[in-house]
N, C-alpha and C. Protein backbone atom coordinates (compact mmCIF):
# COMPACT_ATOMS: atom_id res chain seq x y z
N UNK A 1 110.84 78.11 110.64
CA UNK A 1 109.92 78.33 109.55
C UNK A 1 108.93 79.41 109.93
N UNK A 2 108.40 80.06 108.83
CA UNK A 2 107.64 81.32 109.59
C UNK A 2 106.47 80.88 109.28
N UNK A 3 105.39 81.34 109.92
CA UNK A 3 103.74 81.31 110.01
C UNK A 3 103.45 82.92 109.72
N UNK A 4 103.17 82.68 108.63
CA UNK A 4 102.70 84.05 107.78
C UNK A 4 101.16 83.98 107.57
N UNK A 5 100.59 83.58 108.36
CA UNK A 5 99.03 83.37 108.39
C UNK A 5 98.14 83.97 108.92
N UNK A 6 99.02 84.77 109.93
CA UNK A 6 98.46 85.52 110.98
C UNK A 6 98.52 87.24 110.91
N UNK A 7 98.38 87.73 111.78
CA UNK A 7 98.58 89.29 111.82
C UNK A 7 99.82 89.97 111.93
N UNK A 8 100.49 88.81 113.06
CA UNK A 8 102.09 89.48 112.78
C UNK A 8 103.18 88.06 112.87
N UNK A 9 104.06 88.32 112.37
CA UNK A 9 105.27 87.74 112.36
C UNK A 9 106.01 86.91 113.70
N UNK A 10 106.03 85.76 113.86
CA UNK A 10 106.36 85.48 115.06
C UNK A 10 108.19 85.76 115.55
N UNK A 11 108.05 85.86 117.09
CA UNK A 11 109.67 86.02 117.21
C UNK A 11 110.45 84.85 116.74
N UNK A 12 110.23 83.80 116.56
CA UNK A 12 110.95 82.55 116.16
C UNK A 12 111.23 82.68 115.09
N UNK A 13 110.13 82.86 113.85
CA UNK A 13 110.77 83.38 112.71
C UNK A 13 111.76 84.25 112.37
N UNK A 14 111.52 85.77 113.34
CA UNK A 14 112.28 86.56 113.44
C UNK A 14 114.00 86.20 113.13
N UNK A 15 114.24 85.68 114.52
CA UNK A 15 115.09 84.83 115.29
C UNK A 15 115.72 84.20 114.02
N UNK A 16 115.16 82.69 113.36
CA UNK A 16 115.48 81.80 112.53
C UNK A 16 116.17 82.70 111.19
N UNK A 17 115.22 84.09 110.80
CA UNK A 17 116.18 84.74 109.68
C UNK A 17 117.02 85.38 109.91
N UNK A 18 117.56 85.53 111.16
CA UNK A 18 119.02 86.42 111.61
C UNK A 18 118.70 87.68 112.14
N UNK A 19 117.47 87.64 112.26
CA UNK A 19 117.50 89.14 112.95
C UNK A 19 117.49 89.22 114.31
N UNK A 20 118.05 90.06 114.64
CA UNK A 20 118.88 90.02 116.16
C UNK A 20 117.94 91.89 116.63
N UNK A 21 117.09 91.52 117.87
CA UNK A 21 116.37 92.07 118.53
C UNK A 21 117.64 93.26 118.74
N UNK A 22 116.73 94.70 118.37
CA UNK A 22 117.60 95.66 118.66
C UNK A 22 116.93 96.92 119.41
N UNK A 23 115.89 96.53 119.61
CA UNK A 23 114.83 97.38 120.38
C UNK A 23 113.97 98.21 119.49
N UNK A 24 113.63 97.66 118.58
CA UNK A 24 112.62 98.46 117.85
C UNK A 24 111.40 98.10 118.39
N UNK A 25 110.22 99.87 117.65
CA UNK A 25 109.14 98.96 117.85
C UNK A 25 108.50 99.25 116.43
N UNK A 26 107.74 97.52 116.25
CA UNK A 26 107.18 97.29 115.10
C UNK A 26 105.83 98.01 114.83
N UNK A 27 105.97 98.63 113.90
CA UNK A 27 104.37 99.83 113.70
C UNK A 27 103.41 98.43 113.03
N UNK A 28 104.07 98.61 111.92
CA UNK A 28 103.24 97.22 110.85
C UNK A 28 103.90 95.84 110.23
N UNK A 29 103.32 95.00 109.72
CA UNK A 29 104.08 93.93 108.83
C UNK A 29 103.24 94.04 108.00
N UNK A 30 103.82 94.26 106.31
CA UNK A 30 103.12 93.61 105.39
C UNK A 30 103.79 92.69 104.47
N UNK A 31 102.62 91.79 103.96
CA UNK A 31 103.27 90.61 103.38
C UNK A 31 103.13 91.04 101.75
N UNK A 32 103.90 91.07 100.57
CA UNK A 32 103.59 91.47 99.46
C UNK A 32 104.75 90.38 98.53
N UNK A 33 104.61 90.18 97.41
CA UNK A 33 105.38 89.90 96.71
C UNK A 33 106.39 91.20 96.30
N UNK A 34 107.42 91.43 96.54
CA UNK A 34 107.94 92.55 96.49
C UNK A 34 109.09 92.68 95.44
N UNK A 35 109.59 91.29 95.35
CA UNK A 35 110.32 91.21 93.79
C UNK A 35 109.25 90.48 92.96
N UNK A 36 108.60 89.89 92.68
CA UNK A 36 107.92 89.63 91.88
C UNK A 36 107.87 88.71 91.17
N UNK A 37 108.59 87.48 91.77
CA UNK A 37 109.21 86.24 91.70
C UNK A 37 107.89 85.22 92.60
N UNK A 38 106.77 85.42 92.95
CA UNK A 38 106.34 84.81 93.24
C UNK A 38 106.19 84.44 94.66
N UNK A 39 107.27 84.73 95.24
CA UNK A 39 107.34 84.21 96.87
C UNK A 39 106.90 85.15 97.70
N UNK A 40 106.54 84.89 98.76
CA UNK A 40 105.86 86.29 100.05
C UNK A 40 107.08 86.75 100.75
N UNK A 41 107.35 88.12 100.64
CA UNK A 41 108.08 88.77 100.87
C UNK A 41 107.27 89.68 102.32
N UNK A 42 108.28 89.98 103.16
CA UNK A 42 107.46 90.46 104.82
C UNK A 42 108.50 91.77 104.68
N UNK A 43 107.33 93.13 105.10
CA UNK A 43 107.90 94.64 105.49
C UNK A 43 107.34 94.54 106.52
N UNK A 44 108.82 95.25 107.49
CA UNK A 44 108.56 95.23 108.65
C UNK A 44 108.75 97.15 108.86
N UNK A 45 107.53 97.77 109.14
CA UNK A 45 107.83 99.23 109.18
C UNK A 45 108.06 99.23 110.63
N UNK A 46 109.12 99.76 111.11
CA UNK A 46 109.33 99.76 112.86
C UNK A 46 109.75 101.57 112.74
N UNK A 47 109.41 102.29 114.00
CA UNK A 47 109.24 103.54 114.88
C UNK A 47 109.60 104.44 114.67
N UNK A 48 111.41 104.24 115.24
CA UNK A 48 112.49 105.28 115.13
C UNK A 48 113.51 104.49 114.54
N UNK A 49 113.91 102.90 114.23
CA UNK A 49 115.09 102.67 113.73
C UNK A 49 114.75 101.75 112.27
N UNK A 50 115.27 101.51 111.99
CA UNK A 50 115.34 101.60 110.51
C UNK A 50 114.01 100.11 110.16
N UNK A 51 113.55 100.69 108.59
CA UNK A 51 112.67 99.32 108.35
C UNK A 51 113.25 98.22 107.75
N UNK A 52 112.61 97.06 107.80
CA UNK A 52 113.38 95.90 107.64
C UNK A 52 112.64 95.49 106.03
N UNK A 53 113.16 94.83 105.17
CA UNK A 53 112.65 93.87 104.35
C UNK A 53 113.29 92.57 103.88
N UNK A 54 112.05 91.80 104.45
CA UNK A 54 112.54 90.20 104.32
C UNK A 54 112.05 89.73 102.84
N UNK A 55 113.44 89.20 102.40
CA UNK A 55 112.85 88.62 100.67
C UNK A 55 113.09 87.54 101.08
N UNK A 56 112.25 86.29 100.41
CA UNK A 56 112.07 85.35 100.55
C UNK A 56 112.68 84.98 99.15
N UNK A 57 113.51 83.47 99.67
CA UNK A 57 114.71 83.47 99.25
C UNK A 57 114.22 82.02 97.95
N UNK A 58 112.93 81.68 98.38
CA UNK A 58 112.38 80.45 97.94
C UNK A 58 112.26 78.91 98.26
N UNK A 59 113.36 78.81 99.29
CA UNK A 59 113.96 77.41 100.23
C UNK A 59 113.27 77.86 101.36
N UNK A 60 112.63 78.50 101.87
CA UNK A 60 112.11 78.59 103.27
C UNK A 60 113.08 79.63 104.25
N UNK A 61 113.89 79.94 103.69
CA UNK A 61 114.87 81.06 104.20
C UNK A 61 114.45 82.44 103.67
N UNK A 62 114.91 83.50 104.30
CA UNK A 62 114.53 84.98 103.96
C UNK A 62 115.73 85.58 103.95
N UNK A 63 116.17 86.76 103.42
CA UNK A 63 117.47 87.86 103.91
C UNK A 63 116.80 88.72 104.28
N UNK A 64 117.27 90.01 104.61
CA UNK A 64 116.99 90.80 105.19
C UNK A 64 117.63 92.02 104.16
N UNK A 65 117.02 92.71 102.90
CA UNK A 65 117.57 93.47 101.89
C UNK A 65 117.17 94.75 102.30
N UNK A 66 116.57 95.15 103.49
CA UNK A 66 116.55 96.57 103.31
C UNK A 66 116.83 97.51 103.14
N UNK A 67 118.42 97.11 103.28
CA UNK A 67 119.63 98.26 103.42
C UNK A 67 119.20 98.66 101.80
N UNK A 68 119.92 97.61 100.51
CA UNK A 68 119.79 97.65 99.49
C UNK A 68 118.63 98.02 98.57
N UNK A 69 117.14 97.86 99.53
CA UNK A 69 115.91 98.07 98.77
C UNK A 69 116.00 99.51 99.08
N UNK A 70 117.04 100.36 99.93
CA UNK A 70 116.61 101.82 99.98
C UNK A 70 115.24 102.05 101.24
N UNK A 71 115.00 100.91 101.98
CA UNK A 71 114.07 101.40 102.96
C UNK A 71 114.10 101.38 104.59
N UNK A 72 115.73 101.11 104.49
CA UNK A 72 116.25 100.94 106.05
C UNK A 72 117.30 102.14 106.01
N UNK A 73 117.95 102.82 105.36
CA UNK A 73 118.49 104.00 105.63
C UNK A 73 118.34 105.23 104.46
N UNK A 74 118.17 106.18 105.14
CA UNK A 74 118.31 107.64 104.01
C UNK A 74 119.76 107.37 103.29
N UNK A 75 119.73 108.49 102.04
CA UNK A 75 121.33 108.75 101.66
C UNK A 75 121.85 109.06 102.64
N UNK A 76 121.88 109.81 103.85
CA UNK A 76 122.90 110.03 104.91
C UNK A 76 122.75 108.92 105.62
N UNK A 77 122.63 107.63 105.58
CA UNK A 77 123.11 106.78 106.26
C UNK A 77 121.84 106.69 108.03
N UNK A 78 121.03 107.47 108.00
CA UNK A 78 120.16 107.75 109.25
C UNK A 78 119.24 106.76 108.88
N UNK A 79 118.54 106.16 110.11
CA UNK A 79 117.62 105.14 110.01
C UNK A 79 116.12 105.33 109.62
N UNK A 80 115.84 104.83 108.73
CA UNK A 80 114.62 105.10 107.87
C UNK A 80 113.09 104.51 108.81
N UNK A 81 112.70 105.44 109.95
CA UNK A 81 111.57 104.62 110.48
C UNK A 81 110.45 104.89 109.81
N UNK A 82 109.53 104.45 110.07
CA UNK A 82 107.87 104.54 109.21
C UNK A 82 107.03 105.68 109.72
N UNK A 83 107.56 106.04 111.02
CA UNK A 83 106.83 106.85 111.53
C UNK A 83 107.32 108.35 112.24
N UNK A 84 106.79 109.22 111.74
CA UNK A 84 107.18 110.73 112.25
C UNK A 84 107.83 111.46 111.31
């Protein structure tokens, strides 16, 4: 279960929604409603490899839609970081 209360995102949460440590580093997290459905949705802007977005699924589970939201890769397929 995640603790979204704090400043950042814990690794357990991480972990629990499938995301599998790939050596990024995390610039920011923000928490927003991002579809607009009500639930807290978490952006994860990380460095040099691509950004993550967790939609919250409403059961206490998240996916990981970034590919599809357009903010984890360019049209050429290159990893969309937040920074540089």
């Amino acid at each position: 279960m995640a603790d979204i209360t704090g400043q950042a995102v814990s690794v357990q949460f991480l972990t629990d929604a499938g995301w599998q440590d790939i050596g990024e580093v995390s610039d920011d997290i923000v928490y927003c409603d991002g579809a607009g459905d009500g639930g807290i949705d978490i952006v994860v802007a990380n460095d040099t490899v691509q950004n993550l977005l967790f939609r919250n699924r409403g059961d206490g589970t998240f996916e990981d839609v970034g590919a599809p939201a357009g903010i984890a890769f360019d049209v050429e397929g290159n990893a969309r970081g937040a920074m540089g």
